[in-house]
PDB file of N, CA and C in Angstrom:
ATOM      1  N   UNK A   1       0.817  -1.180   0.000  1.00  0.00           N
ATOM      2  CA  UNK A   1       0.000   0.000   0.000  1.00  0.00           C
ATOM      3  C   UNK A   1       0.867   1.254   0.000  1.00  0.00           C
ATOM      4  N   UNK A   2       1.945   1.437   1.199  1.00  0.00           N
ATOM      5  CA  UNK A   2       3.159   3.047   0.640  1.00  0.00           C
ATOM      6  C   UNK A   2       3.191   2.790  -0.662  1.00  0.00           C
ATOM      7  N   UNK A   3       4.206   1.709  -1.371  1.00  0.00           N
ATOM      8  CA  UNK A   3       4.473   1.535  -2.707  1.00  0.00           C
ATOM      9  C   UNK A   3       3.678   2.195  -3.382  1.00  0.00           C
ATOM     10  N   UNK A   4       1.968   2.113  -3.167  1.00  0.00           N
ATOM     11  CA  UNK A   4       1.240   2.214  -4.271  1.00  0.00           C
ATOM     12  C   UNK A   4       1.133   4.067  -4.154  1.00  0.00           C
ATOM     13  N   UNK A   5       1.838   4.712  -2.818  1.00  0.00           N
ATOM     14  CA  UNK A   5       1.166   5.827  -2.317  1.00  0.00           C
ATOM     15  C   UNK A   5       2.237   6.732  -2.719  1.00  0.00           C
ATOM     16  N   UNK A   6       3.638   6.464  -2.377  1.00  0.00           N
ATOM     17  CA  UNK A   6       4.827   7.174  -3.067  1.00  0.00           C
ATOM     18  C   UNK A   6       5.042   7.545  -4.948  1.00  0.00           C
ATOM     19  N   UNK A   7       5.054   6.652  -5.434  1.00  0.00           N
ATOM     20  CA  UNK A   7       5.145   7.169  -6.616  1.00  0.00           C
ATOM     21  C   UNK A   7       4.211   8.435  -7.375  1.00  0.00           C
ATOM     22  N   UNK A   8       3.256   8.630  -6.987  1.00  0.00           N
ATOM     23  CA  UNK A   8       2.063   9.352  -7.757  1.00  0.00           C
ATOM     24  C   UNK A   8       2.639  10.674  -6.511  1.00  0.00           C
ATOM     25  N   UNK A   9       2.889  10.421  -5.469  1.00  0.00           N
ATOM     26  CA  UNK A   9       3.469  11.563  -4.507  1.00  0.00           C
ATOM     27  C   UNK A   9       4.522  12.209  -4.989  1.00  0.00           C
ATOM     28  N   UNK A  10       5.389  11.629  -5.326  1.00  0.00           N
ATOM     29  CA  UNK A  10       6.862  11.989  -5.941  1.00  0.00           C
ATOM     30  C   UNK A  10       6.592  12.363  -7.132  1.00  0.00           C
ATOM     31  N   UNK A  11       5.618  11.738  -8.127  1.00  0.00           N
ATOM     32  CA  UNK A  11       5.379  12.694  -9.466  1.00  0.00           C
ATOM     33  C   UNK A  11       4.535  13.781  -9.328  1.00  0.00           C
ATOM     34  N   UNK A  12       3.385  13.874  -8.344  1.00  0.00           N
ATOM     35  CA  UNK A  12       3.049  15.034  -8.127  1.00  0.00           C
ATOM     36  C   UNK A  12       3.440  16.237  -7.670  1.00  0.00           C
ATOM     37  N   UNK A  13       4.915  16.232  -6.801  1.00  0.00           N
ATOM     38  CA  UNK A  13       5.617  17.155  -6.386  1.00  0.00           C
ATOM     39  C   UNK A  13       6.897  17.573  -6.857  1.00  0.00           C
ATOM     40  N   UNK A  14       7.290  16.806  -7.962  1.00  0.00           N
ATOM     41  CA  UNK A  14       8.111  16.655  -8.504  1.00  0.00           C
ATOM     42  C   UNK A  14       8.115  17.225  -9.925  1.00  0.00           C
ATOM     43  N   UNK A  15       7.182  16.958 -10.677  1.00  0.00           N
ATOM     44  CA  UNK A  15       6.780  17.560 -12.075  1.00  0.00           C
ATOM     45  C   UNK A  15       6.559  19.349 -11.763  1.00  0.00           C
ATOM     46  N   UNK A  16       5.524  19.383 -10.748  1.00  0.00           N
ATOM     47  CA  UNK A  16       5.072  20.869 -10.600  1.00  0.00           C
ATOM     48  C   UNK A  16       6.034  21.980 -10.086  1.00  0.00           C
ATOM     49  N   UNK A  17       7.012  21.344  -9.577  1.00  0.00           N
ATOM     50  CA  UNK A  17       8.037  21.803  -9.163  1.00  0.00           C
ATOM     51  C   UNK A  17       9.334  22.244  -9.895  1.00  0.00           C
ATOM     52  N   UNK A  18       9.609  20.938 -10.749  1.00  0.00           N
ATOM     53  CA  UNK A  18      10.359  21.600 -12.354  1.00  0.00           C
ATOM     54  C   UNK A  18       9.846  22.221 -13.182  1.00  0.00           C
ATOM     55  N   UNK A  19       8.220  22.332 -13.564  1.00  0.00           N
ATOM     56  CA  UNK A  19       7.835  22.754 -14.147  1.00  0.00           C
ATOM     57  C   UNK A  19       7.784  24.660 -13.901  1.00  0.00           C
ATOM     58  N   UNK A  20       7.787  24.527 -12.888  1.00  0.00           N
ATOM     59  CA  UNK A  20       7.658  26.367 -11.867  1.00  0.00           C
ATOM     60  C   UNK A  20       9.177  26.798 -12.160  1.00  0.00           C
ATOM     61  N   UNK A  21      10.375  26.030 -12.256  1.00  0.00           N
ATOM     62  CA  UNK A  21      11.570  27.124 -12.889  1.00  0.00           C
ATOM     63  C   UNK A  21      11.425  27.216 -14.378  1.00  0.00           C
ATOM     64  N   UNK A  22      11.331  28.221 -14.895  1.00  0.00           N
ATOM     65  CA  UNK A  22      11.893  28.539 -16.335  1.00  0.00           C
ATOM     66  C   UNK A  22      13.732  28.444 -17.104  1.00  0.00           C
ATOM     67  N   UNK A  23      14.270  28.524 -15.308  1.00  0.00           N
ATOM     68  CA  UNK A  23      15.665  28.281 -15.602  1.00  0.00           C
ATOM     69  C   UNK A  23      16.249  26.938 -15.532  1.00  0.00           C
ATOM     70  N   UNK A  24      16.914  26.702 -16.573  1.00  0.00           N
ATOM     71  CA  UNK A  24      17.295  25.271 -16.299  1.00  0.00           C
ATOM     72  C   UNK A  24      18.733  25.011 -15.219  1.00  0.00           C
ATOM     73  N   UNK A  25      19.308  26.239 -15.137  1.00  0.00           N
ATOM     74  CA  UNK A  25      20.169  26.185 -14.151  1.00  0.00           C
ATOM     75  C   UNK A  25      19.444  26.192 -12.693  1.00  0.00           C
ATOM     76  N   UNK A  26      18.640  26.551 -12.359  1.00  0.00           N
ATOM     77  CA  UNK A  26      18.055  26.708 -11.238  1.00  0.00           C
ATOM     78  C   UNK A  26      17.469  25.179 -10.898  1.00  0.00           C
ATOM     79  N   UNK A  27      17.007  24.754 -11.679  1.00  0.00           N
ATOM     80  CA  UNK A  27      16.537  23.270 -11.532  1.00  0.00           C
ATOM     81  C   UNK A  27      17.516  22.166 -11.330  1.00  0.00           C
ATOM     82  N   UNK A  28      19.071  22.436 -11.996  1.00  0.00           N
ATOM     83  CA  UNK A  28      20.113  22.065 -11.531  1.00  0.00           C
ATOM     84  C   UNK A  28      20.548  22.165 -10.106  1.00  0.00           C
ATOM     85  N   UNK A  29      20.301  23.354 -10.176  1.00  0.00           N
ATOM     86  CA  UNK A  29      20.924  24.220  -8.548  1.00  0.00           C
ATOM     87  C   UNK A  29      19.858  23.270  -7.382  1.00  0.00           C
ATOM     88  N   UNK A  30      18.798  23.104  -7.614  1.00  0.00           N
ATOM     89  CA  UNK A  30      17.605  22.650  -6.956  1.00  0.00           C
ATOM     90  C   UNK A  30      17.986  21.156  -6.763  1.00  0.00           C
ATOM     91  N   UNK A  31      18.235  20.302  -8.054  1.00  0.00           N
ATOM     92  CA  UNK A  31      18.778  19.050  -7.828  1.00  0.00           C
ATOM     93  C   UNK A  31      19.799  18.993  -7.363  1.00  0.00           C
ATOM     94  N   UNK A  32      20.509  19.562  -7.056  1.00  0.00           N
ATOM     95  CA  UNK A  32      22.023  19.311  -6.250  1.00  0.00           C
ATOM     96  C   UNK A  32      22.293  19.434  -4.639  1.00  0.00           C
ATOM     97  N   UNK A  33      20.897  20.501  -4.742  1.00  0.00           N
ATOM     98  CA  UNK A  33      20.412  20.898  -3.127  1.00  0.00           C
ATOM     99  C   UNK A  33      19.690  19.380  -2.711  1.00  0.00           C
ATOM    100  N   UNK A  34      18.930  19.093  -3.513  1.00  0.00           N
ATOM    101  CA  UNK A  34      17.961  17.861  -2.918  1.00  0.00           C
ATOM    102  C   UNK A  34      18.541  16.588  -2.952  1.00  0.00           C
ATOM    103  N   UNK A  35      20.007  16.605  -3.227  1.00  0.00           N
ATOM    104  CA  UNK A  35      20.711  15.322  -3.353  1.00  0.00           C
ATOM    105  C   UNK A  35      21.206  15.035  -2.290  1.00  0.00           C
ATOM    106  N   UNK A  36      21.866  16.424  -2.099  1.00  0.00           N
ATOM    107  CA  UNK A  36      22.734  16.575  -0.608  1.00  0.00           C
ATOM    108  C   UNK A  36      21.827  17.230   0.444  1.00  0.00           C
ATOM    109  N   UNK A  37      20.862  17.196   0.283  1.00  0.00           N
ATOM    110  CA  UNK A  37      19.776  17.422   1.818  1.00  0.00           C
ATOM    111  C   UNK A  37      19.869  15.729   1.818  1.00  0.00           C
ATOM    112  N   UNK A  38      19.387  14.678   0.630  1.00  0.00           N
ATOM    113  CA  UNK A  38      18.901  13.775   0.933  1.00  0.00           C
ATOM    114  C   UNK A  38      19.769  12.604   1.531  1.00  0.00           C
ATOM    115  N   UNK A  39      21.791  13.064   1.047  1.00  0.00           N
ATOM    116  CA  UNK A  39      22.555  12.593   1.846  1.00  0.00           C
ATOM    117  C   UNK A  39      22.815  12.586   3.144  1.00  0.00           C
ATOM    118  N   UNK A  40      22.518  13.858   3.696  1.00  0.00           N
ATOM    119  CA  UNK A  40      22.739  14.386   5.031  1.00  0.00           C
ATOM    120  C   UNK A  40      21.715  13.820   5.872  1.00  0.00           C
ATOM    121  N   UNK A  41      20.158  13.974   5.672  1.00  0.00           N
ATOM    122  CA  UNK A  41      19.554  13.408   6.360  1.00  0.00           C
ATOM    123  C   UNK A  41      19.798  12.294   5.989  1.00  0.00           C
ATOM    124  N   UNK A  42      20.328  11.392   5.322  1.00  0.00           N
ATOM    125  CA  UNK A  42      20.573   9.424   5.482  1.00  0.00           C
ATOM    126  C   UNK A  42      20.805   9.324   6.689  1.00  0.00           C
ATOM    127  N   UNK A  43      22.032   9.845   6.571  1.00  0.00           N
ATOM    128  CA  UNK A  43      23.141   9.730   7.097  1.00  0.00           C
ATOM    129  C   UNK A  43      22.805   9.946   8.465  1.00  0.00           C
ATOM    130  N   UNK A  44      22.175  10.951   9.078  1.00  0.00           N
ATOM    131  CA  UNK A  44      22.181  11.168  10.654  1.00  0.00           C
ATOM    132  C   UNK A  44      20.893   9.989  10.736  1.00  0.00           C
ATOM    133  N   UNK A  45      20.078   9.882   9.503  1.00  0.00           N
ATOM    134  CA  UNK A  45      19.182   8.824  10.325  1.00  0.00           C
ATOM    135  C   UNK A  45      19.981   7.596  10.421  1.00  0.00           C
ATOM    136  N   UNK A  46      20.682   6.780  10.039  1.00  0.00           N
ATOM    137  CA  UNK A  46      21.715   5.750  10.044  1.00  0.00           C
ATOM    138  C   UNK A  46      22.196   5.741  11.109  1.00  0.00           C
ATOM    139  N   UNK A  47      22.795   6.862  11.369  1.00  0.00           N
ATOM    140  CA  UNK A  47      23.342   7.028  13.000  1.00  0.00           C
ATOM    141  C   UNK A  47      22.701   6.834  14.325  1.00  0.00           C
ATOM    142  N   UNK A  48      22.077   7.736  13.785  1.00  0.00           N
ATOM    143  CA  UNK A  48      20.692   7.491  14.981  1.00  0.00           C
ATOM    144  C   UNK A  48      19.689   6.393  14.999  1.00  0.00           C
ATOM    145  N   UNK A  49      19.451   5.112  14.121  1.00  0.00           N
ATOM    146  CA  UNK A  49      19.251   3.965  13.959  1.00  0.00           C
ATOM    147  C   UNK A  49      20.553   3.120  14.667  1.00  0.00           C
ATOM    148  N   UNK A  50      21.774   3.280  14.527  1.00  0.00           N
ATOM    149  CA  UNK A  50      22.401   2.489  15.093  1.00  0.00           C
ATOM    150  C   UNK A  50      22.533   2.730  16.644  1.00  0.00           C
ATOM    151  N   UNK A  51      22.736   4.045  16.875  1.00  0.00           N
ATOM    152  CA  UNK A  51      23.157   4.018  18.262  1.00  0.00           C
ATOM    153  C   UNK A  51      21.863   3.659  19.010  1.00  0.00           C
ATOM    154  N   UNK A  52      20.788   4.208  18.710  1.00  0.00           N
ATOM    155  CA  UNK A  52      19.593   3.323  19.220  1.00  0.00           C
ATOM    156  C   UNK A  52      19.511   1.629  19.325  1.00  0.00           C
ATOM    157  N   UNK A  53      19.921   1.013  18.326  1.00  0.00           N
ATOM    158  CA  UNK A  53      20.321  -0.477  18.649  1.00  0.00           C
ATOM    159  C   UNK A  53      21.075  -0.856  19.586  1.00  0.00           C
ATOM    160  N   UNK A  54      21.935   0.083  19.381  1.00  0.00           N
ATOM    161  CA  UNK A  54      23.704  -0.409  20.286  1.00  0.00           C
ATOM    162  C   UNK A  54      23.253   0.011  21.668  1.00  0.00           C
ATOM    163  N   UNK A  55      22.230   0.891  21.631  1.00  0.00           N
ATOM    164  CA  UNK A  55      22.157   1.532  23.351  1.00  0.00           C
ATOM    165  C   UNK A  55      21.029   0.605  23.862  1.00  0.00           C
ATOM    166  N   UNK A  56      20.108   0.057  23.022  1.00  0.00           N
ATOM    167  CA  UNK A  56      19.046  -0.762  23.618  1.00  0.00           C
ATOM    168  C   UNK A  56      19.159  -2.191  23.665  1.00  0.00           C
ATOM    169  N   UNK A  57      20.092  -2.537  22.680  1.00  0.00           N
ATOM    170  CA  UNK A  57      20.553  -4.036  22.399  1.00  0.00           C
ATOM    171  C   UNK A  57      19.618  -5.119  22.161  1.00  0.00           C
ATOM    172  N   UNK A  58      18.735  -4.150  21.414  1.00  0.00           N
ATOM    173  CA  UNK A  58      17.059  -4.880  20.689  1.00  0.00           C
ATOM    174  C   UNK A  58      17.627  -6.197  19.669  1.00  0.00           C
ATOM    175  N   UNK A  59      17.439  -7.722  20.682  1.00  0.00           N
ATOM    176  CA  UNK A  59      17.546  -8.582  20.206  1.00  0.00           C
ATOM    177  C   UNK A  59      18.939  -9.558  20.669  1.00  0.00           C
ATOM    178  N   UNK A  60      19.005  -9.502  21.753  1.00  0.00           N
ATOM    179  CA  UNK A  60      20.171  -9.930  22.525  1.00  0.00           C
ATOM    180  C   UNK A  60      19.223 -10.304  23.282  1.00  0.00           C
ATOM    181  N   UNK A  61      20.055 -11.955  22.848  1.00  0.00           N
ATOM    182  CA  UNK A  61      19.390 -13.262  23.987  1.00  0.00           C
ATOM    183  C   UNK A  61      18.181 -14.065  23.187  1.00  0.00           C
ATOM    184  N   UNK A  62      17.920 -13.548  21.834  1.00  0.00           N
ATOM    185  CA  UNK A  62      17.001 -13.882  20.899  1.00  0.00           C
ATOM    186  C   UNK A  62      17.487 -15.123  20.512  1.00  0.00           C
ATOM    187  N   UNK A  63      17.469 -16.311  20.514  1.00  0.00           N
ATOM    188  CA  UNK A  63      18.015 -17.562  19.531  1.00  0.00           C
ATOM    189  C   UNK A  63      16.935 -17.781  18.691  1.00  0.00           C
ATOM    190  N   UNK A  64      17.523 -17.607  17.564  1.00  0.00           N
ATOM    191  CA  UNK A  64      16.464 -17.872  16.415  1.00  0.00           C
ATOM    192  C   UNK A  64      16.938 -19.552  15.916  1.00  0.00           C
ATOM    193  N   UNK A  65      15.373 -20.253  15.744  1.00  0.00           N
ATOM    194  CA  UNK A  65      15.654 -21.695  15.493  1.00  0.00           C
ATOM    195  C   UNK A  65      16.283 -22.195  14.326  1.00  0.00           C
ATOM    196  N   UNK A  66      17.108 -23.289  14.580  1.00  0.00           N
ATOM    197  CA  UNK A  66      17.706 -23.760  13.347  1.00  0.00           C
ATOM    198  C   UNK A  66      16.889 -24.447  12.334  1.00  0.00           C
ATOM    199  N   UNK A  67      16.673 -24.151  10.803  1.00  0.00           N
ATOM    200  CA  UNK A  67      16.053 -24.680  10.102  1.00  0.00           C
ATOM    201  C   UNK A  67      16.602 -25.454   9.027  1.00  0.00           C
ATOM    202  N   UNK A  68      16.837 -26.828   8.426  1.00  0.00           N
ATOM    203  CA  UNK A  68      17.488 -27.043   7.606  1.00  0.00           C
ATOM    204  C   UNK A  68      18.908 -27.276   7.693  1.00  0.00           C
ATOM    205  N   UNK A  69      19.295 -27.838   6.913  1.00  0.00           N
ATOM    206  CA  UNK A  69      20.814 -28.278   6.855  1.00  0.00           C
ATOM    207  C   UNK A  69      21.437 -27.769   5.997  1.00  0.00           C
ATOM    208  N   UNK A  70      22.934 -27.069   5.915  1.00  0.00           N
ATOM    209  CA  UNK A  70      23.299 -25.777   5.080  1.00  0.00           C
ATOM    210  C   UNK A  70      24.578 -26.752   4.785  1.00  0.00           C
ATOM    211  N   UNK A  71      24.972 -27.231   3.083  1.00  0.00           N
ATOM    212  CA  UNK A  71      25.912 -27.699   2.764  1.00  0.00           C
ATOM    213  C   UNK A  71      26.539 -26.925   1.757  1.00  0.00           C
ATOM    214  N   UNK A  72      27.979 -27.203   1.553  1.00  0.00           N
ATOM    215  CA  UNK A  72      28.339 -26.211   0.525  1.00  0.00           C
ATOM    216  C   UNK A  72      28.733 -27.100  -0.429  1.00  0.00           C
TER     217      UNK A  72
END
């Protein structure tokens, strides 16, 4: 159901939005901004996904059952 909800989101804000510069440098300038906003926020969310693991240790003491026999 997201799947089905993102794409038509991203073309709706996305088309109307290139479409509103007349400059094609500006739409450059715009994509280069939204590349590196979209690196930066990864990135601190990554961080802040891990240290949340490492500080809560969500899944320590979990034994997950053995299934199957693994030959090479």
């Amino acid at each position: 159901m997201i799947k089905t909800i993102i794409a038509p989101l991203l073309f709706g804000t996305l088309v109307p939005g290139i479409a509103g510069h007349s400059d094609v440098k500006q739409v450059g300038r715009m994509g280069w901004k939204s590349m590196l906003y979209f690196e930066i926020v990864t990135t601190i969310a990554l961080f802040i996904g891990l240290f949340a693991i490492n500080f809560t240790k969500a899944g320590v003491g979990i034994v997950m059952p053995f299934i199957g026999h693994v030959t090479c």
